[in-house]
Protein backbone atom coordinates (compact mmCIF):
# COMPACT_ATOMS: atom_id res chain seq x y z
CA UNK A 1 0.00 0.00 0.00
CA UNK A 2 1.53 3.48 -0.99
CA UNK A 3 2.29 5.72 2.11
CA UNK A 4 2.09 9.55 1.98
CA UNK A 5 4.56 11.56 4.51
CA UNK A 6 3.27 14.56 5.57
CA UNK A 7 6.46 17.04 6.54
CA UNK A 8 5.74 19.77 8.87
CA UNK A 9 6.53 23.67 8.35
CA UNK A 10 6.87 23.97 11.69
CA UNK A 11 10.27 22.31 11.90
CA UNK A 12 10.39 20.84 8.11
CA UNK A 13 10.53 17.20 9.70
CA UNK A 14 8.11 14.09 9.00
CA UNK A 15 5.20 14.62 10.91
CA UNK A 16 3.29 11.56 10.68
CA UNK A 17 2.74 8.83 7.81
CA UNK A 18 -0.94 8.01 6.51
CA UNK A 19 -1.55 5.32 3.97
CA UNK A 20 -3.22 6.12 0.38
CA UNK A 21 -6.25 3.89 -0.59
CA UNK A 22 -5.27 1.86 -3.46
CA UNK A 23 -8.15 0.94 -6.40
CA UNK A 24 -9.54 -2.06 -4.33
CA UNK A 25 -9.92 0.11 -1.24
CA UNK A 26 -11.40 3.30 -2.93
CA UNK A 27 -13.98 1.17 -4.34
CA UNK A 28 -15.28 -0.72 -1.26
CA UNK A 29 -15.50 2.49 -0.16
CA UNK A 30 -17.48 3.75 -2.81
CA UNK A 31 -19.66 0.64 -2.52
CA UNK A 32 -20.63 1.09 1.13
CA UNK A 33 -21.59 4.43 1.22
CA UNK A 34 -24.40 3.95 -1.69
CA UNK A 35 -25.28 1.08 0.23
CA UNK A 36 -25.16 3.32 3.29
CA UNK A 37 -26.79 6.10 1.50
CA UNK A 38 -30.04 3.83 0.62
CA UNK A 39 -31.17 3.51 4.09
CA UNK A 40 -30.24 7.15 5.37
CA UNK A 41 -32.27 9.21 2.71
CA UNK A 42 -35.36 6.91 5.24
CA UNK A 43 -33.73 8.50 8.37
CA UNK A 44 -36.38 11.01 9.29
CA UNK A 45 -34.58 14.62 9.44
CA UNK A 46 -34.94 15.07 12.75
CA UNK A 47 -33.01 11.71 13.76
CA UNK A 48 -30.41 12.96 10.91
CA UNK A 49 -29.88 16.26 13.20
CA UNK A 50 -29.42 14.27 16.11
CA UNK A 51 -26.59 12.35 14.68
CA UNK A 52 -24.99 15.57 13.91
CA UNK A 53 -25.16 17.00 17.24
CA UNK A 54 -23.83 14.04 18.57
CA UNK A 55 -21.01 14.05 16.66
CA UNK A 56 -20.17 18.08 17.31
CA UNK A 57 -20.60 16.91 20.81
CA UNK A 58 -18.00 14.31 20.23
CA UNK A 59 -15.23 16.65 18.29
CA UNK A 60 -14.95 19.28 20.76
CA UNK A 61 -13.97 17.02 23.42
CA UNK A 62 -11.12 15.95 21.30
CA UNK A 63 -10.08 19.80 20.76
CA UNK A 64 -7.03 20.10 21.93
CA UNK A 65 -5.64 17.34 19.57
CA UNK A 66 -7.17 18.58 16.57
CA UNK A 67 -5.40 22.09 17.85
CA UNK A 68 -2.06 20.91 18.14
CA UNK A 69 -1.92 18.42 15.19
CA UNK A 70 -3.43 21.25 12.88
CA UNK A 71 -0.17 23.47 14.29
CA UNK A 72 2.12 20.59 13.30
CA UNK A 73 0.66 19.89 9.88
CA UNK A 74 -0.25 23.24 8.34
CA UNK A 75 1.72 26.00 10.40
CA UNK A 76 -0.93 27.76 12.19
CA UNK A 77 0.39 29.25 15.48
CA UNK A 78 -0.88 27.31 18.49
CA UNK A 79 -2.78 30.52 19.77
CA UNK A 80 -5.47 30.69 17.11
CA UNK A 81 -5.43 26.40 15.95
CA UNK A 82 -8.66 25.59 18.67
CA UNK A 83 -10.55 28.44 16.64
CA UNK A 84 -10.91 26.43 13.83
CA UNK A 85 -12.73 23.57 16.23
CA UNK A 86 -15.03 26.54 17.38
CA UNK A 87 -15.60 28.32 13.86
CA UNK A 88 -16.77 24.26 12.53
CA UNK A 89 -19.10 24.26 15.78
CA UNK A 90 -20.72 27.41 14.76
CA UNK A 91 -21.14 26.66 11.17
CA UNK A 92 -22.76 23.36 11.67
CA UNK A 93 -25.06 24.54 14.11
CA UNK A 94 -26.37 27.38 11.56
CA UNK A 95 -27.08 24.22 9.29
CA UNK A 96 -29.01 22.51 11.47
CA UNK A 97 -30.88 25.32 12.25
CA UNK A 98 -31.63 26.63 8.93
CA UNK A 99 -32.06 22.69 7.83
CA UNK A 100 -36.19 22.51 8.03
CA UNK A 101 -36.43 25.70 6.20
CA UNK A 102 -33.52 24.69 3.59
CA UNK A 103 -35.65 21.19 2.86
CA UNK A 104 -38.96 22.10 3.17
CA UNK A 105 -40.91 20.78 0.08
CA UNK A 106 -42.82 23.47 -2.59
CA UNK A 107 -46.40 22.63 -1.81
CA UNK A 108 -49.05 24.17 -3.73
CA UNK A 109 -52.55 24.31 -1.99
CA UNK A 110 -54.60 23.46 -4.86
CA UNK A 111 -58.59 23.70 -3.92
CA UNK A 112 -59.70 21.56 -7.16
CA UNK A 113 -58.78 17.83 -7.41
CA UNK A 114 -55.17 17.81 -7.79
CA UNK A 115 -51.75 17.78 -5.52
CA UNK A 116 -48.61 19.24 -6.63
CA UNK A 117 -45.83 19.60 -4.77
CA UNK A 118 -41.54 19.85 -5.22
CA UNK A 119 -39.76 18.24 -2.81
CA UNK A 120 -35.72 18.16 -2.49
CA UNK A 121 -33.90 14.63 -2.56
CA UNK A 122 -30.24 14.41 -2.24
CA UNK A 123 -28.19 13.47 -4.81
CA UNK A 124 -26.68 10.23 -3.11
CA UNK A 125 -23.21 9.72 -2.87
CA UNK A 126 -21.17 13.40 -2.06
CA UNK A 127 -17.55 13.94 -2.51
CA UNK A 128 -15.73 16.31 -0.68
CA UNK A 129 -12.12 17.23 -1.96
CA UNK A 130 -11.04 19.30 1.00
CA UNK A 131 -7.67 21.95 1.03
CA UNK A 132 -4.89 22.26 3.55
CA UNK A 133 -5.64 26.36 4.50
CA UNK A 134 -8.57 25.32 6.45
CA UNK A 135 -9.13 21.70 6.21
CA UNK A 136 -12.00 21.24 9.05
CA UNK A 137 -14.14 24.77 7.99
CA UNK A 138 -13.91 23.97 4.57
CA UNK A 139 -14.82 20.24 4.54
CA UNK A 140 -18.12 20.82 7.50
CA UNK A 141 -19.63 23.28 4.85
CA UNK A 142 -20.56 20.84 2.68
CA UNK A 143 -20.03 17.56 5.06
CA UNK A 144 -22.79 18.47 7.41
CA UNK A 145 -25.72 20.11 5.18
CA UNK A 146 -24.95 17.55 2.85
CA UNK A 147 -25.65 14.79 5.93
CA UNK A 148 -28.25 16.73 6.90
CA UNK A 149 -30.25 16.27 3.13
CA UNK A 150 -29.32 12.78 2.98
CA UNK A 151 -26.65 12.16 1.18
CA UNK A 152 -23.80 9.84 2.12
CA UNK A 153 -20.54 11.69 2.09
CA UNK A 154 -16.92 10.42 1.36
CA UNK A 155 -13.94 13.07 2.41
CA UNK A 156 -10.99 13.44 0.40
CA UNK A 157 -8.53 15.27 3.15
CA UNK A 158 -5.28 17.51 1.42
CA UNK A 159 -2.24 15.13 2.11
CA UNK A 160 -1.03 17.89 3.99
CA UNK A 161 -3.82 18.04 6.28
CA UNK A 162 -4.66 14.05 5.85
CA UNK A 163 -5.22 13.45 10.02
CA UNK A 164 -8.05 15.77 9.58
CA UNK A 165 -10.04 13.02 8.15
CA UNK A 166 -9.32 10.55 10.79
CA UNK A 167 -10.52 13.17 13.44
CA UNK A 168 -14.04 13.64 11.14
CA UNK A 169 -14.28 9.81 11.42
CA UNK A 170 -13.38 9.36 14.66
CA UNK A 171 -16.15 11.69 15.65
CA UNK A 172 -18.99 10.73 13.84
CA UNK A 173 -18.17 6.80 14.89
CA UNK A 174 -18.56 8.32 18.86
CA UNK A 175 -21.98 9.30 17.27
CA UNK A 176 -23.23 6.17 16.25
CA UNK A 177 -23.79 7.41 12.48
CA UNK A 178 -24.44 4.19 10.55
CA UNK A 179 -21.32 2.66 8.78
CA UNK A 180 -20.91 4.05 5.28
CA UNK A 181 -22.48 7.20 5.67
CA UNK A 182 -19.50 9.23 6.59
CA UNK A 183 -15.95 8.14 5.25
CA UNK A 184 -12.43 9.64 4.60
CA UNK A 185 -9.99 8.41 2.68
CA UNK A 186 -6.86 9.66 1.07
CA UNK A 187 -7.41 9.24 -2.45
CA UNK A 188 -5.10 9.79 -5.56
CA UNK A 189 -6.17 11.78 -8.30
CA UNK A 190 -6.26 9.18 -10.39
CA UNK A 191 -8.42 7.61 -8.38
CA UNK A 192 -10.61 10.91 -8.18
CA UNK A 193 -10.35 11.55 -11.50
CA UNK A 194 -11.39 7.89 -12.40
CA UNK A 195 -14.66 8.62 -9.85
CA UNK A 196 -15.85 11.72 -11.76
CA UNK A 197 -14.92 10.74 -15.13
CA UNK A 198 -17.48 7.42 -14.64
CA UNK A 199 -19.97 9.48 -12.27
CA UNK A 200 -19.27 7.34 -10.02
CA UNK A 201 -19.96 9.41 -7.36
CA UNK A 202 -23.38 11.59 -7.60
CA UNK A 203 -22.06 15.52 -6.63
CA UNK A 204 -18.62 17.04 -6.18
CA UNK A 205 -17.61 19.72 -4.08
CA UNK A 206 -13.97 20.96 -4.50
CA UNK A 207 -11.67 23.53 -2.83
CA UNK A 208 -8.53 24.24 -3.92
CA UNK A 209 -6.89 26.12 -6.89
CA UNK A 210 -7.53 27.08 -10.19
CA UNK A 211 -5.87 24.62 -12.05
CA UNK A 212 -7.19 21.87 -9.45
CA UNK A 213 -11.12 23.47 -10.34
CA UNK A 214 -10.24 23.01 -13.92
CA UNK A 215 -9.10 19.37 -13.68
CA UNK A 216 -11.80 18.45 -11.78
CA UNK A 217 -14.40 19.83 -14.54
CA UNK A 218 -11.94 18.28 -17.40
CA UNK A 219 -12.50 15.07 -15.92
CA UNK A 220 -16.25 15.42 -15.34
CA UNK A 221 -16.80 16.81 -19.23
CA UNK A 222 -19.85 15.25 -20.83
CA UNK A 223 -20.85 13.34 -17.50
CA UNK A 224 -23.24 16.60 -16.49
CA UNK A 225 -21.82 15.52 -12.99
CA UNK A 226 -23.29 18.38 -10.99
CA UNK A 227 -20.18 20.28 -8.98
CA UNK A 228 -19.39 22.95 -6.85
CA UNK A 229 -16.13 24.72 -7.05
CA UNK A 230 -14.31 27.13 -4.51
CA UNK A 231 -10.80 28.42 -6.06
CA UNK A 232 -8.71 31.13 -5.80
CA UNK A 233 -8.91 34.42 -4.72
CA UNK A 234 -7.38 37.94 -4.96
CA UNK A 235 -9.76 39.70 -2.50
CA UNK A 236 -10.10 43.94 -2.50
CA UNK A 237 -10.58 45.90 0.32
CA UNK A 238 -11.50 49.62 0.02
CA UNK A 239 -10.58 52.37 2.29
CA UNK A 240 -13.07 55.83 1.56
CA UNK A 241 -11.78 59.09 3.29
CA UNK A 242 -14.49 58.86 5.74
CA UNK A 243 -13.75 55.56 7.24
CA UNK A 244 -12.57 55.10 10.64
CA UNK A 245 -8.83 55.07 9.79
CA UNK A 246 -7.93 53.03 13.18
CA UNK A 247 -10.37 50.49 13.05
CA UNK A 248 -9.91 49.97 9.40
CA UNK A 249 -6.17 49.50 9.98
CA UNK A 250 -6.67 47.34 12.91
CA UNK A 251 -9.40 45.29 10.67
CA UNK A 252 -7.30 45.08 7.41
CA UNK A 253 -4.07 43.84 9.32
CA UNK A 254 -5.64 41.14 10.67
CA UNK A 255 -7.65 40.25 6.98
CA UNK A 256 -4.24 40.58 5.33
CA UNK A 257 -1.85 38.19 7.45
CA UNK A 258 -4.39 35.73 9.63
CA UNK A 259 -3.15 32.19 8.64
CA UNK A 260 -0.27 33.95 7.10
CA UNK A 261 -1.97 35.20 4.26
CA UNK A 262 -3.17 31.53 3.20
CA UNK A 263 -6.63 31.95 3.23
CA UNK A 264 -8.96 32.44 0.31
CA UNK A 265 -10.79 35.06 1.33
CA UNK A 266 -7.98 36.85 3.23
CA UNK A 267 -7.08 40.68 1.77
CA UNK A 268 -4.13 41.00 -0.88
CA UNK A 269 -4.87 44.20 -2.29
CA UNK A 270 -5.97 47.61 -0.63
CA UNK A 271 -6.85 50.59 -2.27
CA UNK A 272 -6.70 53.93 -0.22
CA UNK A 273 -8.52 57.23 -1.00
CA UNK A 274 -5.74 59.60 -1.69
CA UNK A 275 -6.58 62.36 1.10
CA UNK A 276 -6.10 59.57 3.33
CA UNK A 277 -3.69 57.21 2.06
CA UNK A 278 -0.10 58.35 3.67
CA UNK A 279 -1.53 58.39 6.88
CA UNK A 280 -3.68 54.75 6.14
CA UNK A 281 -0.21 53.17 5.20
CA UNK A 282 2.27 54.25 7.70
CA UNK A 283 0.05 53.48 10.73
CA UNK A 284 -1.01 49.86 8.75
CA UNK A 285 2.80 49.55 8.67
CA UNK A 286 2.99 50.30 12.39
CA UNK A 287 0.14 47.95 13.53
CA UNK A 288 1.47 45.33 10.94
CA UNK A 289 5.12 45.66 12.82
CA UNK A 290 3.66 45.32 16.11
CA UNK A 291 0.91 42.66 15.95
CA UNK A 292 2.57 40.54 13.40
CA UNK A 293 5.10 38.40 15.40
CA UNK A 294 6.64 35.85 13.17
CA UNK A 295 7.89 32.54 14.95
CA UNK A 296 7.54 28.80 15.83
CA UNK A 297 3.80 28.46 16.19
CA UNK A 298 3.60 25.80 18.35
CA UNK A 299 4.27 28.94 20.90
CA UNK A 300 1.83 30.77 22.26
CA UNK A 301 3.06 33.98 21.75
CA UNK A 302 3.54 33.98 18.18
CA UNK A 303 0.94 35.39 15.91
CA UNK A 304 2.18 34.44 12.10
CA UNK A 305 3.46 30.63 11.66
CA UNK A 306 4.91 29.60 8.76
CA UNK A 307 3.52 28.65 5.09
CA UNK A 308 2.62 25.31 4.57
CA UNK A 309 6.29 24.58 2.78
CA UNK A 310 9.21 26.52 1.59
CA UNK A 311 7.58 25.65 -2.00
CA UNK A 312 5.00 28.07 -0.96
CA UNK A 313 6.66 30.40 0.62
CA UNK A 314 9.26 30.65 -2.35
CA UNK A 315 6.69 31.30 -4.52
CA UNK A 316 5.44 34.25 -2.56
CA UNK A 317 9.07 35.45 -2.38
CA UNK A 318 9.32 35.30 -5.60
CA UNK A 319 6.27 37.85 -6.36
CA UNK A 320 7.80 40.08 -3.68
CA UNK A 321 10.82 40.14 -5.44
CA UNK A 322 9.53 40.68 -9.52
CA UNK A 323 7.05 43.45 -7.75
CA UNK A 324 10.13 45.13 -6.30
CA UNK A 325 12.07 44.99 -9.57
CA UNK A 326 9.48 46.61 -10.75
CA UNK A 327 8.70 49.45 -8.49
CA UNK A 328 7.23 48.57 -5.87
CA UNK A 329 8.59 50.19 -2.59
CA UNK A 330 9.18 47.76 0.31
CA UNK A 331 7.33 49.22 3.29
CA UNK A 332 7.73 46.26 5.34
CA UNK A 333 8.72 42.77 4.88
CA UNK A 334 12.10 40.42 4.18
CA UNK A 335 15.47 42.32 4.37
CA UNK A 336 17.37 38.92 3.24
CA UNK A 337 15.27 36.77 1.60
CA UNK A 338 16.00 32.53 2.71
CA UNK A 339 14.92 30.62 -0.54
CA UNK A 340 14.86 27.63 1.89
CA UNK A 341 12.78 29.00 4.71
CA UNK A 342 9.08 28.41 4.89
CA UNK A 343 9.13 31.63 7.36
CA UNK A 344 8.12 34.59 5.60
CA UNK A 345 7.30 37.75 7.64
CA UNK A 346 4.46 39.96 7.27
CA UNK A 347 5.26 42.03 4.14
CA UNK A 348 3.84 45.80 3.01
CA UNK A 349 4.51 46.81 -0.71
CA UNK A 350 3.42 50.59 -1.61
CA UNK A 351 3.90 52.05 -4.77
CA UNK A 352 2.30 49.52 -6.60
CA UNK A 353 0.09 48.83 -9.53
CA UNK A 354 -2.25 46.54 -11.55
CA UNK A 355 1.23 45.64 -13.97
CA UNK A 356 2.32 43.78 -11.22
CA UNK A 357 1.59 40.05 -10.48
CA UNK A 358 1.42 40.80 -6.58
CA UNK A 359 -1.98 43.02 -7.49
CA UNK A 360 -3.63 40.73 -10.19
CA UNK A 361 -2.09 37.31 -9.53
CA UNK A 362 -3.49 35.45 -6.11
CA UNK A 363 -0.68 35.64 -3.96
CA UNK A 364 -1.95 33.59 -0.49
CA UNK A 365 1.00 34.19 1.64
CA UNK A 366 1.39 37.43 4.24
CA UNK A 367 1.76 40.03 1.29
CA UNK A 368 -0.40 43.05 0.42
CA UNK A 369 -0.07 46.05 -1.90
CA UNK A 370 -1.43 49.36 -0.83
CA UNK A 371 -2.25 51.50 -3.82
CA UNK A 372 -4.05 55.26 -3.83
CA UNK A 373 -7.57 56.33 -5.91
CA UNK A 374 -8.85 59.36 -6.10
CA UNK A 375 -12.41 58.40 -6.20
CA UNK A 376 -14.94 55.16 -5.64
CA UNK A 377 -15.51 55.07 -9.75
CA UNK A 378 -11.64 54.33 -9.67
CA UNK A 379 -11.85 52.27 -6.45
CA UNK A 380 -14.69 49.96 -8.16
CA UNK A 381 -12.74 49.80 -11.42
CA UNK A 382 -9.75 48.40 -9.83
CA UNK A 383 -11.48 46.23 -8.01
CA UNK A 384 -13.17 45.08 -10.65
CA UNK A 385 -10.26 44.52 -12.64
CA UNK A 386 -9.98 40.51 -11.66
CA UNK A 387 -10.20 36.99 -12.88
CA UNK A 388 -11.60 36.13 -9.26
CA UNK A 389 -14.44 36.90 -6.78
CA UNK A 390 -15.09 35.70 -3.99
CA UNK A 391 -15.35 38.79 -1.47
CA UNK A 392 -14.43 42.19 -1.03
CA UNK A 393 -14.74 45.36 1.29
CA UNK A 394 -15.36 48.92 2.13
CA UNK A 395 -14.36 50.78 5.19
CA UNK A 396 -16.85 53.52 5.35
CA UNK A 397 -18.66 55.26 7.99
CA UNK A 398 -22.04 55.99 5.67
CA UNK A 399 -23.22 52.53 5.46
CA UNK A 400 -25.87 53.18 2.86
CA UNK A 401 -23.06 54.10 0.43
CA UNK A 402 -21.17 51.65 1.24
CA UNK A 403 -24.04 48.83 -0.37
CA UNK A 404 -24.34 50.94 -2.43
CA UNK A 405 -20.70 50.89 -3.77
CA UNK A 406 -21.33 46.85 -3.21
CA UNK A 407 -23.74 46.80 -5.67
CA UNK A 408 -20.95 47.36 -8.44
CA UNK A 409 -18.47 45.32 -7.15
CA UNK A 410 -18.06 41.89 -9.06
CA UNK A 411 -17.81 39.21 -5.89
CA UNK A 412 -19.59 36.88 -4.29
CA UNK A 413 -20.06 37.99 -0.74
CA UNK A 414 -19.69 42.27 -0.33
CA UNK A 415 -18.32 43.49 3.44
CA UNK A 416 -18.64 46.93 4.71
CA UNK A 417 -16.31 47.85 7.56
CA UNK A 418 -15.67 43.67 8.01
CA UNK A 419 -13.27 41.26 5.78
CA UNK A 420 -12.04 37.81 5.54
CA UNK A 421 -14.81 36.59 7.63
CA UNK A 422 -17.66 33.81 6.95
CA UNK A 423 -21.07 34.41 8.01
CA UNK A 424 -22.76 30.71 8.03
CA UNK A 425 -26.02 32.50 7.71
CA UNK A 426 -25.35 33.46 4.09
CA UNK A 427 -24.55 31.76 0.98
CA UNK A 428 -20.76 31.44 0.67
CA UNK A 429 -20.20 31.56 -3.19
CA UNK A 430 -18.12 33.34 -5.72
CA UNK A 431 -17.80 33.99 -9.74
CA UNK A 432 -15.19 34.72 -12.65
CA UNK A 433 -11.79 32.61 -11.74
CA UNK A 434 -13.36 31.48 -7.92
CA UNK A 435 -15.56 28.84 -9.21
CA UNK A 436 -19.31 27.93 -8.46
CA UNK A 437 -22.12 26.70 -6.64
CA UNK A 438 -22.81 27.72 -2.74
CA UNK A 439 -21.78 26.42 0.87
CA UNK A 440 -23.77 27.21 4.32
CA UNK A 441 -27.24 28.79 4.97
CA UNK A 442 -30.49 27.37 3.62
CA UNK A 443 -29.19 28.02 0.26
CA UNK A 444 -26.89 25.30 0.43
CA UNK A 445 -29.49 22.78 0.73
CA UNK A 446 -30.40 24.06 -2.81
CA UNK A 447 -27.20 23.17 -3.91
CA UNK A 448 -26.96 19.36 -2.22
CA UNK A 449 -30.29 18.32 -3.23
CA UNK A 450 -32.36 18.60 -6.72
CA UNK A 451 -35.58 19.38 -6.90
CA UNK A 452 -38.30 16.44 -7.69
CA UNK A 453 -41.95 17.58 -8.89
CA UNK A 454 -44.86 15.53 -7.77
CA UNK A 455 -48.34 15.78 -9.41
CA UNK A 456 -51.12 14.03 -8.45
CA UNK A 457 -55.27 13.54 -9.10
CA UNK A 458 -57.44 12.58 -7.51
């Protein structure tokens, strides 16, 4: 059986060693949960929710392990890993409470002799391809609604995160959730690829990159395999001269650099009204210098970790350092760049533009240009100018024009005065380059079922 080794940022040292299901394996799999998945589309909804409780109830008691292994596999410091344990509580529990809303049939109270109605039916077996950046948030958006409608559901974990998947299991096993319902397995692309290619497998959901969307789709051409996709991002933020400078500095810093910059929604890109933009950057730079402590994250006091690998981090580097060449005036950031280090500081560029890769390209690592408009026509233009879209921001103190503003904006999910932040009462979606389809609040239940007309005289 192949064996994946996962190598830590932390300390670039094997971390732990997980096994890859080979052909054989992958397709018992497959096998149980549609066997699985026949009996729990009976389970009435309400037993359904149960199981789900019971299994939140179950992963918070093994929090601090999820904490500490998350730290070890992925880089993120030790002070803000549990979060990620609390964020998945919240989200699921907006599912379930949404859930009778987000399933409740179409029924149309005819007076006359006839019964119509649309009800929503899962689609049977899910597959959930999950990333590294946030490998338990990402995974319960679609893991527990799609539970929830019925479906069986079969996690593909990153192989950087791949104990993730074990800790999913383990939980829902504490539950009691019938066998096949709820599986992980590391899986090889091949083997993935194989699955949508044959439909195999009845929806996909997929977070990752770009090129990752686009295979995904490539393999599912002509199958009509319905999929949801959640890629890359180069998220704006907007700074008007009447926004509270502090708090949008404050705000911004932490959107910029949380996770190190490796999230998709995080900021890369500010713009600044001009009036206010010398005083906007040198007090980000300040806040940035003092809040951003860059060390070993299995220590409590640091507050940016490493990127996943020095692959990652050199590619980031490498942006820096063409954006640089090209005009771009270091504010803050790397005075002597290690090509081998996956430790990259928090890093402020100024002086830049929509030339360079660091303001167009999606950079997810702790880097972010500031650049200065001289009105929100500009602003929106730039903004707009994007192959991705998934949210964006404006720090403004008239609210009203700042949905306004949102209204031109081409994204997904519009902020004013908040960023890189997932409300599980709204539909979590995107367009252009950041894929398609929706995670969390009713609408997701939209998404993991299909709707099924019934007509009936009598």
């Amino acid at each position: 059986m192949a064996q994946h080794t996962i190598i830590s940022p932390v300390d670039g040292k094997a971390f732990a060693t997980v096994s890859i299901s080979n052909e054989p394996q992958a397709n018992s799999l497959l096998h149980a949960a549609k066997k699985a998945q026949s009996s729990w589309v009976k389970t009435p909804l309400n037993e359904r929710l149960n199981y789900i409780r019971a299994f939140l109830s179950a992963f918070v008691l093994d929090k601090e392990r999820i904490a500490e292994e998350l730290t070890w596999q992925m880089g993120r410091p030790i002070a803000y890993a549990p979060k990620e344990v609390e964020r998945l509580v919240e989200r699921a529990q907006a599912m379930i409470d949404v859930a009778e809303r987000g399933l409740s049939p179409l029924t149309l109270h005819d007076a006359g002799s006839t019964f119509r109605e649309v009800r929503r039916v899962p689609h049977g077996v899910c597959l959930v391809v999950a990333p590294w950046n946030y490998p338990y948030l990402t995974a319960v958006n679609t893991i527990v609604p799609a539970l929830i409608a019925g479906n069986a559901v079969i996690l593909k974990p990153a192989a950087q995160t791949a104990l993730t998947g074990d800790r999913f299991a383990a939980a829902f096993a504490t539950a009691g959730l019938p066998a096949g319902v709820f599986s992980s397995a590391l899986l090889s692309h091949e083997t993935v690829a194989g699955w949508v290619a044959s439909r195999s497998v009845d929806f996909v959901s997929f977070t990752g990159s770009v090129r990752g969307g686009t295979e995904i789709e490539r393999s599912a051409a002509g199958s009509f395999l319905p999929i949801s996709l959640e890629l890359g991002g180069k998220d704006p933020a907007y700074v008007r001269e009447d926004a509270d400078l502090e708090f949008a500095v404050n705000e911004l810093v932490d959107g910029s650099f949380f996770n190190s910059g490796q999230s998709c929604c995080g900021v890369e890109r500010i713009y600044v009204d001009r009036k206010i933009y010398s005083a906007f950057a040198d007090r980000f730079v300040e806040v940035t210098r003092a809040s951003q402590l860059l060390g070993n994250p299995t220590e409590p006091a640091t507050t940016l970790g490493p990127l996943v690998s020095t692959k990652a981090a050199r590619s980031v580097r490498d942006q820096i350092e063409k954006a640089i060449a090209d005009g771009a005036e270091l504010a803050l950031g790397e005075d002597n760049p290690n090509a081998n280090s996956a430790y990259l500081p928090a890093t402020v560029l100024l002086n830049v533009n929509h030339s360079m890769d660091v303001m167009t390209e999606e950079s997810f690592g702790p880097v972010v240009g500031i650049m200065p408009v001289d009105s929100d026509h500009q602003a929106a233009k730039l903004m707009n100018d994007s192959k991705y879209g998934l949210s964006a921001s404006v720090w403004t103190q008239d609210v009203a024009v700042g949905l306004a503003f949102g209204e031109v904006v081409e994204t997904g999910t519009f902020f004013v005065n908040r960023c890189d932040y997932l409300d599980p009462s709204l539909a979590w979606t995107g367009i252009k380059d950041t894929g398609r389809g929706c995670s969390l609040s009713e609408w997701a239940y939209h998404h993991l079922t299909r709707p099924k007309s019934f007509y009936a005289r009598r």
